[in-house]
Structures are given as structure tokens and as C-alpha cells.
N, C-alpha and C. Protein backbone atom coordinates (compact mmCIF):
# COMPACT_ATOMS: atom_id res chain seq x y z
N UNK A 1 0.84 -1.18 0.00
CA UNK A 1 0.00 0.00 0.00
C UNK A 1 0.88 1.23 0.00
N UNK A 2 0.91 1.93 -0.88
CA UNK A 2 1.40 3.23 -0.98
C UNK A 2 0.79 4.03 -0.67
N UNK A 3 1.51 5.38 -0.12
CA UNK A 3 1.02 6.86 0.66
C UNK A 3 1.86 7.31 -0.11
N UNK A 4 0.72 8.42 -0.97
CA UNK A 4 1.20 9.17 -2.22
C UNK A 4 0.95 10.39 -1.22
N UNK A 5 2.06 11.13 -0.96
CA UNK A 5 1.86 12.49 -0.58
C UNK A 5 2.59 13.72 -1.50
N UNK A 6 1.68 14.50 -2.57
CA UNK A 6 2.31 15.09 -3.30
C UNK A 6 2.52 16.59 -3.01
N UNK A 7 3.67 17.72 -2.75
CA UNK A 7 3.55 18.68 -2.06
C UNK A 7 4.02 20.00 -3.22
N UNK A 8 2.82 20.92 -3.31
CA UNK A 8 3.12 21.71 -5.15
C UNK A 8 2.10 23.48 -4.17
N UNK A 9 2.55 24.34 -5.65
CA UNK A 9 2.07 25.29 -4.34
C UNK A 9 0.84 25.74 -4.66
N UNK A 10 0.06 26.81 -4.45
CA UNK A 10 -1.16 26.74 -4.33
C UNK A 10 -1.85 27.58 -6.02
N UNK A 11 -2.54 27.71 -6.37
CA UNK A 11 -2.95 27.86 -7.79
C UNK A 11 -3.13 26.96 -8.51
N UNK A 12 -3.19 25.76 -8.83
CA UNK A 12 -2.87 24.75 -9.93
C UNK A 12 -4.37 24.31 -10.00
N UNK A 13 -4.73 23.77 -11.50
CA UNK A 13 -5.88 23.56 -11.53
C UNK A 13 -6.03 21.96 -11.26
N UNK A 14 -7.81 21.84 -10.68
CA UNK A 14 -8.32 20.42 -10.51
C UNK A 14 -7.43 19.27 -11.51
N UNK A 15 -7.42 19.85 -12.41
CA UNK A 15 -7.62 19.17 -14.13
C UNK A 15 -6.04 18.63 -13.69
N UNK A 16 -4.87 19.81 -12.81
CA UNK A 16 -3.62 19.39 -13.38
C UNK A 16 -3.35 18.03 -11.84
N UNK A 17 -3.90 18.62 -11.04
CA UNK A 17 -4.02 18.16 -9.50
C UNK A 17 -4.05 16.12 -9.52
N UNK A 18 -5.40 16.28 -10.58
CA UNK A 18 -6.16 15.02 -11.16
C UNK A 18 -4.69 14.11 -12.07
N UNK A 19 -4.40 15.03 -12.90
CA UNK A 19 -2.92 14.51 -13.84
C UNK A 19 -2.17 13.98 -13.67
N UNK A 20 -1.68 14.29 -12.37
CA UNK A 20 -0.22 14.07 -11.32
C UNK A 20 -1.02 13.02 -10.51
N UNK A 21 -2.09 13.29 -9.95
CA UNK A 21 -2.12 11.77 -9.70
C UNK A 21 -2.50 10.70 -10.15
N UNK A 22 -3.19 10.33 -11.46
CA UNK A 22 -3.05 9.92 -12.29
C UNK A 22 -1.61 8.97 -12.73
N UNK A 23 -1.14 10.35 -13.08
CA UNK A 23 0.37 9.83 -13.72
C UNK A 23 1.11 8.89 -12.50
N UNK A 24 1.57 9.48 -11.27
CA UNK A 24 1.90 8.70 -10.24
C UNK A 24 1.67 7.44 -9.79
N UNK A 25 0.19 7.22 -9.96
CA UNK A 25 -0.26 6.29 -9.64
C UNK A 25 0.27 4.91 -10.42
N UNK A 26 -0.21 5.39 -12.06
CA UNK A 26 0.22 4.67 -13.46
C UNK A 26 1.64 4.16 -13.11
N UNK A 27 2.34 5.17 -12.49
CA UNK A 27 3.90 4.26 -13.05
C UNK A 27 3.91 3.70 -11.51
N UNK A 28 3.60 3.54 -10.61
CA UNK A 28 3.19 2.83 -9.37
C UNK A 28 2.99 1.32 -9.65
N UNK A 29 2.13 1.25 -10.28
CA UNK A 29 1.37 0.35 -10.93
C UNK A 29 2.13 -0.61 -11.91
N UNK A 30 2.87 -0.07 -13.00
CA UNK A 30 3.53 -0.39 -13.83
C UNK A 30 4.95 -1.19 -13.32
N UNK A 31 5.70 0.13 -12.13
CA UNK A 31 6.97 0.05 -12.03
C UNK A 31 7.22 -1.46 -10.73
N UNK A 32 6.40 -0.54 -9.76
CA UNK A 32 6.30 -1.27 -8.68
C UNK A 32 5.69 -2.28 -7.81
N UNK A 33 4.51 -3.04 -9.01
CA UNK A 33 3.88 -4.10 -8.95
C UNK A 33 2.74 -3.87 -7.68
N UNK A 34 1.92 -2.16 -8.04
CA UNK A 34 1.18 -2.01 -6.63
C UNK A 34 -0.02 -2.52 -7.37
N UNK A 35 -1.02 -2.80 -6.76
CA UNK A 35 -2.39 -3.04 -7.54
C UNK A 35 -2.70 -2.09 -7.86
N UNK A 36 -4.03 -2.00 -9.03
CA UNK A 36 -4.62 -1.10 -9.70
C UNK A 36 -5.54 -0.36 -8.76
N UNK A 37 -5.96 -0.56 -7.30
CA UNK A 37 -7.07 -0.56 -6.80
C UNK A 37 -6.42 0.14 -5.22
N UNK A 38 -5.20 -0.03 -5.18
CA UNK A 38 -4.58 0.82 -4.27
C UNK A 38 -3.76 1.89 -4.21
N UNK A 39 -4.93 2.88 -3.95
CA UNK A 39 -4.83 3.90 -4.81
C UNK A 39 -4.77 5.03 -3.14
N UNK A 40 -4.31 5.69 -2.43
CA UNK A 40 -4.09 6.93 -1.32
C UNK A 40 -3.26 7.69 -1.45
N UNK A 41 -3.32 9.32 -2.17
CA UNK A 41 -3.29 10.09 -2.66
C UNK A 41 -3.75 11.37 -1.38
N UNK A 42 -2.91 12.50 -1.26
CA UNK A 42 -2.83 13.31 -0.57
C UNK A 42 -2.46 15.05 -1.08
N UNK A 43 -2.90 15.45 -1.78
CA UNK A 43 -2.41 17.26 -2.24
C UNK A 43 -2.17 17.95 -0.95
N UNK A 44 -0.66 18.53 -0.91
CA UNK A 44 -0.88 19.45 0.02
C UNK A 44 -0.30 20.86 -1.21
N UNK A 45 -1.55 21.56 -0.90
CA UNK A 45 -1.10 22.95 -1.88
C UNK A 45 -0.80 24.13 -0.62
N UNK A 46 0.39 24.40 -1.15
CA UNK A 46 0.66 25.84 0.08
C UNK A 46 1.05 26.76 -0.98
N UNK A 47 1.07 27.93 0.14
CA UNK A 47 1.87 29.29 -0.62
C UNK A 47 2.67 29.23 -1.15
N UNK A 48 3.43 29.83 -2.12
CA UNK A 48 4.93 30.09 -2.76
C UNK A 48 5.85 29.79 -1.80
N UNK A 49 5.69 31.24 -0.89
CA UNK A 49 6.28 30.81 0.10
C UNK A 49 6.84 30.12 1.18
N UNK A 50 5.96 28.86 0.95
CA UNK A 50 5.83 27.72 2.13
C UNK A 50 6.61 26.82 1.77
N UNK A 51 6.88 26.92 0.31
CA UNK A 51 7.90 25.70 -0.78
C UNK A 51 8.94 26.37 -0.72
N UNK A 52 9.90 25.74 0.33
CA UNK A 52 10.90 26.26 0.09
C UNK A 52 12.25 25.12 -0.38
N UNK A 53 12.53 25.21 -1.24
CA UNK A 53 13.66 24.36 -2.36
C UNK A 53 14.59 24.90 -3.33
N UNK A 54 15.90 25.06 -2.50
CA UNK A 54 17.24 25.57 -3.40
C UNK A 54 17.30 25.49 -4.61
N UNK A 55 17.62 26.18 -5.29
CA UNK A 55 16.93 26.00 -7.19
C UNK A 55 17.88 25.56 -8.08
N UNK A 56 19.45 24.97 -7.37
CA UNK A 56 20.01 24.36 -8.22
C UNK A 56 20.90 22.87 -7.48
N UNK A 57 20.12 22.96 -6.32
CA UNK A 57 20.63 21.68 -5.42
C UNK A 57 20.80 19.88 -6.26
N UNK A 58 22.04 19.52 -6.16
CA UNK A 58 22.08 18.42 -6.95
C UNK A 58 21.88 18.37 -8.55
N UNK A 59 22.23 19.79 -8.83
CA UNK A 59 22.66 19.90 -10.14
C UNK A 59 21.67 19.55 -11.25
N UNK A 60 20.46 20.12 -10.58
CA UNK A 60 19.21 20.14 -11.49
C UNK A 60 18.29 22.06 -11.47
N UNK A 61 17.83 22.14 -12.49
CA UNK A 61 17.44 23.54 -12.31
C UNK A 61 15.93 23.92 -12.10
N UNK A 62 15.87 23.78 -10.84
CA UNK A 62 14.34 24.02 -10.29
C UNK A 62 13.30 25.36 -10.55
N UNK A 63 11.98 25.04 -10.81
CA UNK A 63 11.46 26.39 -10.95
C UNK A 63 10.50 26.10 -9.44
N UNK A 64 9.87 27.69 -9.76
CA UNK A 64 8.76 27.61 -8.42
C UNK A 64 7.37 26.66 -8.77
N UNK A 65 7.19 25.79 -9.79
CA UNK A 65 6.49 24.78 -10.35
C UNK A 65 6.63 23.65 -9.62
N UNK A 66 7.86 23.44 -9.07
CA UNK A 66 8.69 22.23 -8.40
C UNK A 66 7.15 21.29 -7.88
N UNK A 67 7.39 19.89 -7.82
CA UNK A 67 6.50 19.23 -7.33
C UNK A 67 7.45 18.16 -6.28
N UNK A 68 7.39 18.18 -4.89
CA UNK A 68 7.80 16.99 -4.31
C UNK A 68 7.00 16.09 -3.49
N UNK A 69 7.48 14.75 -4.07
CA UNK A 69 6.31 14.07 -3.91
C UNK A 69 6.88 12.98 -3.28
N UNK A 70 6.59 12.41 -2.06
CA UNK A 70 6.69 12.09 -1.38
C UNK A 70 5.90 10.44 -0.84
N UNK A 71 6.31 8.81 -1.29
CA UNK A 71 5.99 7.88 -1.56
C UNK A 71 6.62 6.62 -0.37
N UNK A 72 5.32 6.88 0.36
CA UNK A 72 6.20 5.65 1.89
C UNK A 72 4.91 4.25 1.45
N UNK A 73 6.15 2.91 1.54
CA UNK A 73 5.85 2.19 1.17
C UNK A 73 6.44 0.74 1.43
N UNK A 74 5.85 -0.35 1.22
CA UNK A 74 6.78 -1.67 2.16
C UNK A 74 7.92 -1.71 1.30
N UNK A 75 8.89 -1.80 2.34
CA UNK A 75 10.22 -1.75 1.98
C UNK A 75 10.55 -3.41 1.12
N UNK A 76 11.73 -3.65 0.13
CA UNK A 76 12.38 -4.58 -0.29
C UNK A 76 12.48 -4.16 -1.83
N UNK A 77 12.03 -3.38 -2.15
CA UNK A 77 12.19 -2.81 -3.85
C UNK A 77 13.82 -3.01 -4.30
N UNK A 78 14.01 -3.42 -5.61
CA UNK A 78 15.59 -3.26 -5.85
C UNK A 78 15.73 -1.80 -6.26
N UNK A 79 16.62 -1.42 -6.46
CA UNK A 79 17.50 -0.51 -6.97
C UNK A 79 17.03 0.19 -8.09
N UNK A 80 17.05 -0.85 -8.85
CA UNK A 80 16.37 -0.94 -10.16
C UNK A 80 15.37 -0.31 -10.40
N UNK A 81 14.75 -1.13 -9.58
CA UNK A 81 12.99 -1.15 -10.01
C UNK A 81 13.09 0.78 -9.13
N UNK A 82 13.26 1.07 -8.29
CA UNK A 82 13.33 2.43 -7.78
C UNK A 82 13.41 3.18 -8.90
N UNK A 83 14.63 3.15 -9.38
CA UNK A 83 15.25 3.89 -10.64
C UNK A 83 14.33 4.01 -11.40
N UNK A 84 13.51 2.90 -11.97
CA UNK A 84 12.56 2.74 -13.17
C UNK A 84 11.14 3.57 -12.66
N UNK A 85 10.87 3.24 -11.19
CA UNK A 85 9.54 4.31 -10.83
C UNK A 85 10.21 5.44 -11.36
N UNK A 86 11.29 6.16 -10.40
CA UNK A 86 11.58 7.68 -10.76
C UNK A 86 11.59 8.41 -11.92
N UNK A 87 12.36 6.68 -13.19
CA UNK A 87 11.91 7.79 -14.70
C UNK A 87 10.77 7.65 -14.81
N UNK A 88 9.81 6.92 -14.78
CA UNK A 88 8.62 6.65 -15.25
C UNK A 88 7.65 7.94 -14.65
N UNK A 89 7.64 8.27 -13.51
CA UNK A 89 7.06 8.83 -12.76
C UNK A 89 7.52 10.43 -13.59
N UNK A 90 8.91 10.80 -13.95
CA UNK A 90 9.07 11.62 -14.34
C UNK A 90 8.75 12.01 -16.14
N UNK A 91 8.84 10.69 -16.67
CA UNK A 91 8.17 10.61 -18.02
C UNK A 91 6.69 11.10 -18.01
N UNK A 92 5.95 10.19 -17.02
CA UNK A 92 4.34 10.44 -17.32
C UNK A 92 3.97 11.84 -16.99
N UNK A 93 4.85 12.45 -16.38
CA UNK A 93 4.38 13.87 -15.65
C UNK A 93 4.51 15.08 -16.42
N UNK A 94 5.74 14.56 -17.29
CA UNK A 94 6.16 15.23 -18.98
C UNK A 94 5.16 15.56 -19.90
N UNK A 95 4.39 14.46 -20.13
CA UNK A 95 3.68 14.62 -20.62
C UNK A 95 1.98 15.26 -20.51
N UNK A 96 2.02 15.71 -18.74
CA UNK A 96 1.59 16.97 -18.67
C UNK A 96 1.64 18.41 -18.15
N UNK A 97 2.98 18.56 -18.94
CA UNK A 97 4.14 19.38 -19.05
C UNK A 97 4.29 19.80 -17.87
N UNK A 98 5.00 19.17 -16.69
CA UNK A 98 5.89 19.18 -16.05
C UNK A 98 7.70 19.24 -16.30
N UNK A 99 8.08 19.72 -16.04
CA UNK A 99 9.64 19.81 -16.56
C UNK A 99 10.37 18.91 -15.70
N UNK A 100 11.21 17.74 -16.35
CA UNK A 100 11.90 17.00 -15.13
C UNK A 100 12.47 17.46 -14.22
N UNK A 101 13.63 18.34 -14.16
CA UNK A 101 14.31 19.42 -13.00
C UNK A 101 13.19 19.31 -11.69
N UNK A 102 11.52 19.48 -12.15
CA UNK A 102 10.57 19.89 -11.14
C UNK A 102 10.15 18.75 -10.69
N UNK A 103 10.79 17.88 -10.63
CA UNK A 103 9.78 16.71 -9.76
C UNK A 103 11.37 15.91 -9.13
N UNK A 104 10.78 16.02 -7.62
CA UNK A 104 11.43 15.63 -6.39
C UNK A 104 11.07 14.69 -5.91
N UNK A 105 11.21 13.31 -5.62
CA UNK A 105 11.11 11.98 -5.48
C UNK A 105 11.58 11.51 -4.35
N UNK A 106 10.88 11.50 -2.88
CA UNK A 106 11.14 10.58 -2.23
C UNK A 106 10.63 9.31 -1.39
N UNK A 107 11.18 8.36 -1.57
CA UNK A 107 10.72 7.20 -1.36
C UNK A 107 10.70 6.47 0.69
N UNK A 108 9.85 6.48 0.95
CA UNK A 108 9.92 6.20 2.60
C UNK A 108 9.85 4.87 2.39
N UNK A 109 10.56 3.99 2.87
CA UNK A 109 10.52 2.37 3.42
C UNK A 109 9.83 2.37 4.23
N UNK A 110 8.94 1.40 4.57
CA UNK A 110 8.69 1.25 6.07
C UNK A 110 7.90 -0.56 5.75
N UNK A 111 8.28 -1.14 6.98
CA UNK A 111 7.94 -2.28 7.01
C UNK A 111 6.35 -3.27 7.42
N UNK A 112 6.11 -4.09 7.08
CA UNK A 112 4.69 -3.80 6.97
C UNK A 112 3.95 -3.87 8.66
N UNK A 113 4.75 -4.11 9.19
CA UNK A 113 3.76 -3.79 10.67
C UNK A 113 3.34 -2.86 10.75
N UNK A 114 4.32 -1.72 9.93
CA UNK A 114 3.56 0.07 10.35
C UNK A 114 2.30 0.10 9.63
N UNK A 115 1.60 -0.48 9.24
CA UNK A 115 0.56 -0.40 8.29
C UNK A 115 -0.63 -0.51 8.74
N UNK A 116 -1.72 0.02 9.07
CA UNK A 116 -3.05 -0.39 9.59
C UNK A 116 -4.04 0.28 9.07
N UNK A 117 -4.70 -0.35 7.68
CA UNK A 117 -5.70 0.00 6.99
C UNK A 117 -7.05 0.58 7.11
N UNK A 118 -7.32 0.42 8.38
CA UNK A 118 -8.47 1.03 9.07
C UNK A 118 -8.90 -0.30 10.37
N UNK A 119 -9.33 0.33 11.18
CA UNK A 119 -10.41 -0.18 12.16
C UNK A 119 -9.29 -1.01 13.60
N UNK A 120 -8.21 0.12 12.96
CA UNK A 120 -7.00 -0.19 14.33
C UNK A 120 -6.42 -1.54 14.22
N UNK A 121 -6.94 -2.28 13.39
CA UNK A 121 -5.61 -3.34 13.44
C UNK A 121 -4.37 -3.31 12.42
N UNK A 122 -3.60 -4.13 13.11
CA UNK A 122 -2.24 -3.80 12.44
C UNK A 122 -2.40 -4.99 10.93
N UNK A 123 -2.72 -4.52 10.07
CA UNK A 123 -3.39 -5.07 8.75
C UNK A 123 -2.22 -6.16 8.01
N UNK A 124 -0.69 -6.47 8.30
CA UNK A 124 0.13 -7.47 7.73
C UNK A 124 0.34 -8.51 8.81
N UNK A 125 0.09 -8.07 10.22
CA UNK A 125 0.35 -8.84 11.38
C UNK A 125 0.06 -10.52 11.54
């Protein structure tokens, strides 16, 4: 089960909001063998000001568009397959014109005890 938390700043339309997660989801799906049907998705839209991200950190050139998105999930993924979400994730987002530079990728491990789907039990236990 993935926790899609995507963090972009405030103005953006439904239409683009809908896109990104969309797209996220898709290469989720594709890359990382999640089901089609597990799907938790989170927008946090803040001020300009509230995004705050060095604009050439790690040798990529950020605008104030920047999207970081933020993906905690049961840990054991290879390397690989990581790598392949991040282009994918950054391909599908291209194509609704997002600029790669603007999308920030991080991945939370966590193991499946932390997990409890609703109604307080610990849901892999």
C-alpha cells in the first residue's frame, strides 16, 4: 500500500491536481507491482512561500512549479525497479508538461507492521 503524498504550491488547476495523480499512480502500478485498486493520494497545496527548495541543489534547475512528492511504502524494492519508478514517474508527468528538473522523489521504506488500513488493526500482522 502506498502513501502518495504530493507537495506543489497553491494555484494549480483540478484538471492538473487530477494529472499528477493519475500519472503517479500509473507508473506505481507499472513500475512497482502495486495493484490497480490501491490507490491513497494526498495534495498538500501551500503558498509560494511555504515551498521552500534551493533551485540548483544536486545539479538540477528548479522552478517555483517544483513538485515533491513524497511515496512511503513496504520496503524490499531493488534498486532498479526504484530507478525505473523515478523515470517513469518523471516521463508520465512530462507529458503533462511538467519539466523534469521539477519533480522531487522521495521514497519512505517502512515495514509492513507500520501499516493499519483502518479499524485499528495492524493489517500485515
Amino acid at each position: 500500500m502506498p502513501l502518495v503524498r504530493v507537495t506543489l504550491r497553491k494555484g494549480r488547476s483540478f484538471a492538473f491536481v487530477h494529472e499528477v495523480g493519475e500519472a503517479i499512480h500509473a507508473a506505481l502500478v507499472s513500475q512497482a507491482n502495486v495493484p490497480a485498486d490501491d490507490r491513497f493520494q494526498v495534495f498538500d497545496e501551500v503558498d509560494a512561500d511555504r515551498l521552500i527548495a534551493h533551485a540548483t541543489y544536486g545539479g538540477v534547475e528548479r522552478s517555483p512549479e517544483l513538485l515533491i512528492i513524497e511515496i512511503t511504502l513496504n520496503a524490499g524494492r531493488t534498486v532498479e525497479i526504484k530507478s525505473n519508478l523515478y523515470a517513469d514517474i518523471v516521463r508520465r508527468l512530462g507529458e503533462h508538461g511538467v519539466r523534469p528538473d521539477d519533480v522531487l522523489i522521495a521514497l519512505v521504506e517502512v515495514t509492513k507492521e507500520n501499516w493499519s488500513f483502518g479499524g485499528g488493526r495492524a493489517t500485515y500482522a
